[in-house]
Protein backbone atom coordinates (compact mmCIF):
# COMPACT_ATOMS: atom_id res chain seq x y z
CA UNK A 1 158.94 28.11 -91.04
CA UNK A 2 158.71 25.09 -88.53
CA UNK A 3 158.47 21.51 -88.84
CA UNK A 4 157.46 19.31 -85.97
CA UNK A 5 158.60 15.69 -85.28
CA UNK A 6 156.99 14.20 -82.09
CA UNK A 7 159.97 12.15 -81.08
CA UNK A 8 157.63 9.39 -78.77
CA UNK A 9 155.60 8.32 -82.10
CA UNK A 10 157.93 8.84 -84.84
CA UNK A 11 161.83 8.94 -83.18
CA UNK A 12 162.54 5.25 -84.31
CA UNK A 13 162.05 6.03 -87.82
CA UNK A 14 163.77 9.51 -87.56
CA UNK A 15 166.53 8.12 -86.34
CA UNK A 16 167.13 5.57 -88.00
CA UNK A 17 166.86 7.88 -91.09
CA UNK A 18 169.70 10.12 -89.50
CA UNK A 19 171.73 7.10 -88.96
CA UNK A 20 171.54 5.90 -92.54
CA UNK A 21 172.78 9.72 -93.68
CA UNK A 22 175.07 9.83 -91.77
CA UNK A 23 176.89 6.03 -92.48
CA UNK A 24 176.25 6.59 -96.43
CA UNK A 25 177.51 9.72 -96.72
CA UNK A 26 180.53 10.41 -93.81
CA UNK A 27 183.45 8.97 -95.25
CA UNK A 28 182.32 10.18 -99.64
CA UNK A 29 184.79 11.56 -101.32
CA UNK A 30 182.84 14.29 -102.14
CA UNK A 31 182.17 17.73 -99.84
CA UNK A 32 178.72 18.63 -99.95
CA UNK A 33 177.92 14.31 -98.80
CA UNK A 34 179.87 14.74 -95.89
CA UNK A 35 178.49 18.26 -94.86
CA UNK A 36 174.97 16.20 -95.44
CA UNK A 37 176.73 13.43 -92.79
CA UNK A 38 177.66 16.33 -90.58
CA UNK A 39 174.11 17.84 -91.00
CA UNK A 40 172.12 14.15 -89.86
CA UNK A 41 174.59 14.13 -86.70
CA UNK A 42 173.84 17.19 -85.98
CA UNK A 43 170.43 16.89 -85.79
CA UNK A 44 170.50 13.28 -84.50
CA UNK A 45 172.50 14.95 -81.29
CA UNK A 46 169.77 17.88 -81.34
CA UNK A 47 166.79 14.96 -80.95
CA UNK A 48 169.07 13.10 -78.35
CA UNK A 49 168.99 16.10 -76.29
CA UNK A 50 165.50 17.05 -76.84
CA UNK A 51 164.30 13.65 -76.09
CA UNK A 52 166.53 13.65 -72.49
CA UNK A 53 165.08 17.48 -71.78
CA UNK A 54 161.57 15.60 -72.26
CA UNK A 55 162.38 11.88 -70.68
CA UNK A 56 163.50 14.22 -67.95
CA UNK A 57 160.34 15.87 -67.55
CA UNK A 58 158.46 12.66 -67.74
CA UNK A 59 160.73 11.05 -64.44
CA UNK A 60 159.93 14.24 -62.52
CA UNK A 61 155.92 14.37 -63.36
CA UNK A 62 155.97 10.63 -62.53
CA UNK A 63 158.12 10.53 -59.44
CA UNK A 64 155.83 14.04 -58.52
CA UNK A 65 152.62 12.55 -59.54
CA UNK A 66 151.13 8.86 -58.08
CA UNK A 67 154.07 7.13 -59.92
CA UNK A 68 151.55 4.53 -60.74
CA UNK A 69 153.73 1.37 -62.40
CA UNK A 70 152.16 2.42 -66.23
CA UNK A 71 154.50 6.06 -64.96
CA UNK A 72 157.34 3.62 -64.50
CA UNK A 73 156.94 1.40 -67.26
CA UNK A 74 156.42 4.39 -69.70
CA UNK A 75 159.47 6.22 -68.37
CA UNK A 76 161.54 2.84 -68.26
CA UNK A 77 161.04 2.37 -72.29
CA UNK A 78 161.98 5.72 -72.99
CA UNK A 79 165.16 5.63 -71.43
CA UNK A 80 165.58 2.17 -73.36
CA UNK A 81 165.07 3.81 -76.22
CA UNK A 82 167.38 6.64 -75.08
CA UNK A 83 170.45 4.56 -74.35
CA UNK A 84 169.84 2.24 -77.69
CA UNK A 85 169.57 5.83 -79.48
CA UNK A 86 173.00 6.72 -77.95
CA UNK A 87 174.67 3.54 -78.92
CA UNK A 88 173.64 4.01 -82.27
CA UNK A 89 175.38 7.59 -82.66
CA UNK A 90 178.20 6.38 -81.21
CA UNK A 91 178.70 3.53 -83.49
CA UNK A 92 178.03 5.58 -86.52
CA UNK A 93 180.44 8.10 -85.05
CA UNK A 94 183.15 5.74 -84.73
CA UNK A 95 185.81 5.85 -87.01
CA UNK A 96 184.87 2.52 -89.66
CA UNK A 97 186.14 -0.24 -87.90
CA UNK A 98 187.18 -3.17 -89.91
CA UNK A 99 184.91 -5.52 -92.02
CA UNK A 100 186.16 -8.45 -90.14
CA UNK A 101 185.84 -7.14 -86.39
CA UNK A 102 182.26 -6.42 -87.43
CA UNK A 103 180.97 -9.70 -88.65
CA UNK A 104 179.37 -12.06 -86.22
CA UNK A 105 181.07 -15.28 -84.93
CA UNK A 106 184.85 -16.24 -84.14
């Protein structure tokens, strides 16, 4: 059995989803919450990669088709939403940085 998540319409939600697994559960004291934290990031990486295989795809079929400026745009916002994607797994796969360094302001 399969399950399908078109990462263009509905990756925003999905991985925000992922990221809130993995934040709530990483550092429980209790096994089976942080095999459920190890579970999100490991599917969070597997939709990272999918989504490069595809934004990949998407530069080549632009830069091999009329690379009209909607190709650019379209392929400019996806790796936007690429890189904000990878900060995101990196801050949740930081080790939990102090309350203080993460508040706002001096």
């Amino acid at each position: 059995m399969e399950f399908l998540i078109n990462l263009r319409q509905e990756g925003e939600s999905l991985f925000d989803l992922l990221k809130a697994a993995i934040r709530q559960w990483q550092n429980s004291p209790w096994q089976h919450e942080r095999e459920r934290a190890a579970y999100a990031m490991l599917l969070y990486q597997r939709c990272l990669a999918a989504y490069t295989g595809y934004l990949e795809e998407a530069k080549a079929r632009a830069e091999g088709g009329y690379n009209t400026e909607v190709d650019r745009r379209l392929v400019r916002e996806m790796e936007e939403k690429l890189a904000y994607w990878q900060r995101k797994l990196e801050e949740v796969s930081a080790p939990e940085a102090p309350l203080r360094s993460r508040l706002p302001g001096p």
